[in-house]
Every structure is written in structure tokens, then in C-alpha cells.
C-alpha atoms as a PDB file:
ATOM      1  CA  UNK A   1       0.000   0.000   0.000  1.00  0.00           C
ATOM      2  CA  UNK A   2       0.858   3.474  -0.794  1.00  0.00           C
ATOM      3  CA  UNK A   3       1.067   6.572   2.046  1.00  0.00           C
ATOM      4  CA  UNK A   4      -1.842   8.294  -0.456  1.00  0.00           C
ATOM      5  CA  UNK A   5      -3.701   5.381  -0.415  1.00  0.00           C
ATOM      6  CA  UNK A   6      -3.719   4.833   3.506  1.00  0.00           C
ATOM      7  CA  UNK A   7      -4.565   9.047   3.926  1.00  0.00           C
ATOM      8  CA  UNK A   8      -7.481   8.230   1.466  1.00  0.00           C
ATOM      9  CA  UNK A   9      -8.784   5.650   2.935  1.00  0.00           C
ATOM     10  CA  UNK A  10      -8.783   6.725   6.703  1.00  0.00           C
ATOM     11  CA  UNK A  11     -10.228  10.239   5.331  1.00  0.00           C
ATOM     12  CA  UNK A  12     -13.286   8.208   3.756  1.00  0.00           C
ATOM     13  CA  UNK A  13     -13.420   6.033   6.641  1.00  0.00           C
ATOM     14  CA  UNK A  14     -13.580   9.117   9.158  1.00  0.00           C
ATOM     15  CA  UNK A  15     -16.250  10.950   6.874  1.00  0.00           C
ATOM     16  CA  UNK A  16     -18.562   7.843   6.376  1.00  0.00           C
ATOM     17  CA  UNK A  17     -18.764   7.430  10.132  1.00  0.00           C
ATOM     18  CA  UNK A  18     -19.480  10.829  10.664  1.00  0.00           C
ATOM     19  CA  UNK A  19     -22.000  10.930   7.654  1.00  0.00           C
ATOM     20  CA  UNK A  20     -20.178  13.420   5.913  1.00  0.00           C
ATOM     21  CA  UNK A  21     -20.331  14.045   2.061  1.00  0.00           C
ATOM     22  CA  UNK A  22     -17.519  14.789  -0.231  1.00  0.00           C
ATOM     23  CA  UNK A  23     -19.268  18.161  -1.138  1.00  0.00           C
ATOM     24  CA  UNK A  24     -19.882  19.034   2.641  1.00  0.00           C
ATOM     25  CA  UNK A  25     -16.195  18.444   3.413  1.00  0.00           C
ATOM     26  CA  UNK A  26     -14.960  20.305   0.934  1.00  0.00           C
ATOM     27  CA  UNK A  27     -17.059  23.455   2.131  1.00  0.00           C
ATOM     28  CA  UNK A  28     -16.040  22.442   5.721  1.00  0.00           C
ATOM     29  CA  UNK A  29     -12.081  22.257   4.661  1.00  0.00           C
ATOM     30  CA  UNK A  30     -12.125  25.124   2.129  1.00  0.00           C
ATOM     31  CA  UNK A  31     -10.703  22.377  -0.200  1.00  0.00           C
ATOM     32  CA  UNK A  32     -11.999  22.050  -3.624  1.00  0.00           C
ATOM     33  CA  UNK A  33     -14.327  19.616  -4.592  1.00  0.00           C
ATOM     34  CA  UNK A  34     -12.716  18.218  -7.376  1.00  0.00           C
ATOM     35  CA  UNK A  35      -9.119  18.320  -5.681  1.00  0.00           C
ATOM     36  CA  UNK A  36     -10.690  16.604  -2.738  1.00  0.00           C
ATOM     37  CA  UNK A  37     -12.404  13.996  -5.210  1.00  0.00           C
ATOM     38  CA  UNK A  38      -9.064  13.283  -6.912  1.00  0.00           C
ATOM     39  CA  UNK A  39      -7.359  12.196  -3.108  1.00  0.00           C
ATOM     40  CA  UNK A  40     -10.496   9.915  -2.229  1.00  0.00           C
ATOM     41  CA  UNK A  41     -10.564   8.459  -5.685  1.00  0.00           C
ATOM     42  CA  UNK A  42      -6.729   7.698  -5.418  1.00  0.00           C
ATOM     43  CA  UNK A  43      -6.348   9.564  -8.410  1.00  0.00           C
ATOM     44  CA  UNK A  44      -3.667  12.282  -7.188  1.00  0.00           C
ATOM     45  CA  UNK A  45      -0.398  10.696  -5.470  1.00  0.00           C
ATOM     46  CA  UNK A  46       0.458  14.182  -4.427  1.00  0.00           C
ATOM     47  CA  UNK A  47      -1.583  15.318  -1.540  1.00  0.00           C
ATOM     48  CA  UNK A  48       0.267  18.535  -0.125  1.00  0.00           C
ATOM     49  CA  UNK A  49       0.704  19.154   3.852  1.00  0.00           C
ATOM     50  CA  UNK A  50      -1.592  22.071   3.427  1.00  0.00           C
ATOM     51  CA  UNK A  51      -4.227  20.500   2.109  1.00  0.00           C
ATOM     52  CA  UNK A  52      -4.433  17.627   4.085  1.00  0.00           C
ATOM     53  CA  UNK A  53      -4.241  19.775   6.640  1.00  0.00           C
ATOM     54  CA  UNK A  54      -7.473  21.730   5.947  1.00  0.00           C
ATOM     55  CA  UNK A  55      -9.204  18.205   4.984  1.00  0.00           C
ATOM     56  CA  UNK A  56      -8.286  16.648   8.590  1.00  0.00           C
ATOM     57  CA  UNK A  57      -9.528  20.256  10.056  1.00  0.00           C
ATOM     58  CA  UNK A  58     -12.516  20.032   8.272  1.00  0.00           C
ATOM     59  CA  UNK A  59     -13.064  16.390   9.467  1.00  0.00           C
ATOM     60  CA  UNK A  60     -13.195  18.156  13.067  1.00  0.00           C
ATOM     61  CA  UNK A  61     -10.286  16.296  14.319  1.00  0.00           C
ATOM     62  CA  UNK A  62      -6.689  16.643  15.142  1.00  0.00           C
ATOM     63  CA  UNK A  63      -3.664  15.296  13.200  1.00  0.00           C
ATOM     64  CA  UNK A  64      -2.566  12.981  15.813  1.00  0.00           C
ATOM     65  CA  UNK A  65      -6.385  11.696  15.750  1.00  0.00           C
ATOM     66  CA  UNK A  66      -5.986  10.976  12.659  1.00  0.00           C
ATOM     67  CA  UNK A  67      -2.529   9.268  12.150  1.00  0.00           C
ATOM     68  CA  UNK A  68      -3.118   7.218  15.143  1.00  0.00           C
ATOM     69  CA  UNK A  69      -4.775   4.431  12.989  1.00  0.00           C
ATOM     70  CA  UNK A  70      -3.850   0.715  12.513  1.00  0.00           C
ATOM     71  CA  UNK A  71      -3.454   1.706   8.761  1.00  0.00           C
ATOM     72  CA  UNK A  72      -0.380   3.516   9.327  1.00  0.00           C
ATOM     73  CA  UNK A  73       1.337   1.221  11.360  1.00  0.00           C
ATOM     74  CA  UNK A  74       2.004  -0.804   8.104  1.00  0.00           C
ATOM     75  CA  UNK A  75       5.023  -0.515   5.778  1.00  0.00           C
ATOM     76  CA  UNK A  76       4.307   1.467   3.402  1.00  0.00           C
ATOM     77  CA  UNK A  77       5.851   1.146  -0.483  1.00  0.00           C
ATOM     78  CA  UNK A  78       8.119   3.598  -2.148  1.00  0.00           C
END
């Protein structure tokens, strides 16, 4: 597995437990909707600090909330 793959996939986790749209998290994290689409489709690689920043922000939780997952505990390929 892939870091960008792991960050996707804990972001859609988070925001299907919480009921959360891609359109209403990308008004809550003042990210774009189609930049946001492209990271929980997979089909960016490059997901910049920033951004993810605003997205986890806009998930109403903090960084080390959302790092501290069994998903990144895994080896992750280069």
C-alpha cells in the first residue's frame, strides 16, 4: 500500500462514520471539490501538507487523531 492510499482511505473512513459528504467536506475544509475527489478516488499521489491539513480540520479532528490508525502502522511502499 501506498502513504496516499492509507490518507485516502482513513479520510473516507472518518467521513462515512461521521455521515459526511464529499461536497460538505470540501465546504467544511475550504478544499476544492474536485481536488478533494481526486485524493479519495486515489487519483492524485500528491496530496500537499496544506491540504491535508485543511481536509483533517474540516473532518473536526486533530492530526494525531488521525494518524493514530492501525493503517499507518504498516510498511508502506516507495
Amino acid at each position: 500500500m501506498y502513504m496516499h492510499e492509507a490518507v485516502s482511505d482513513r479520510i473516507n473512513e472518518i467521513r462515512k462514520e461521521n455521515n459526511v459528504s464529499i461536497r460538505r467536506l470540501s465546504s467544511l475544509s475550504k478544499v476544492p471539490y474536485s481536488t478533494l475527489y481526486a485524493i479519495l478516488t486515489k487519483k492524485t499521489k500528491a496530496i500537499k501538507i496544506a491540504t491535508l491539513g485543511n481536509i483533517i480540520c474540516g473532518l473536526g479532528i486533530s492530526p494525531q487523531e488521525f494518524f493514530t490508525d492501525s493503517i499507518f502502522a504498516k510498511k508502506f511502499e516507495d
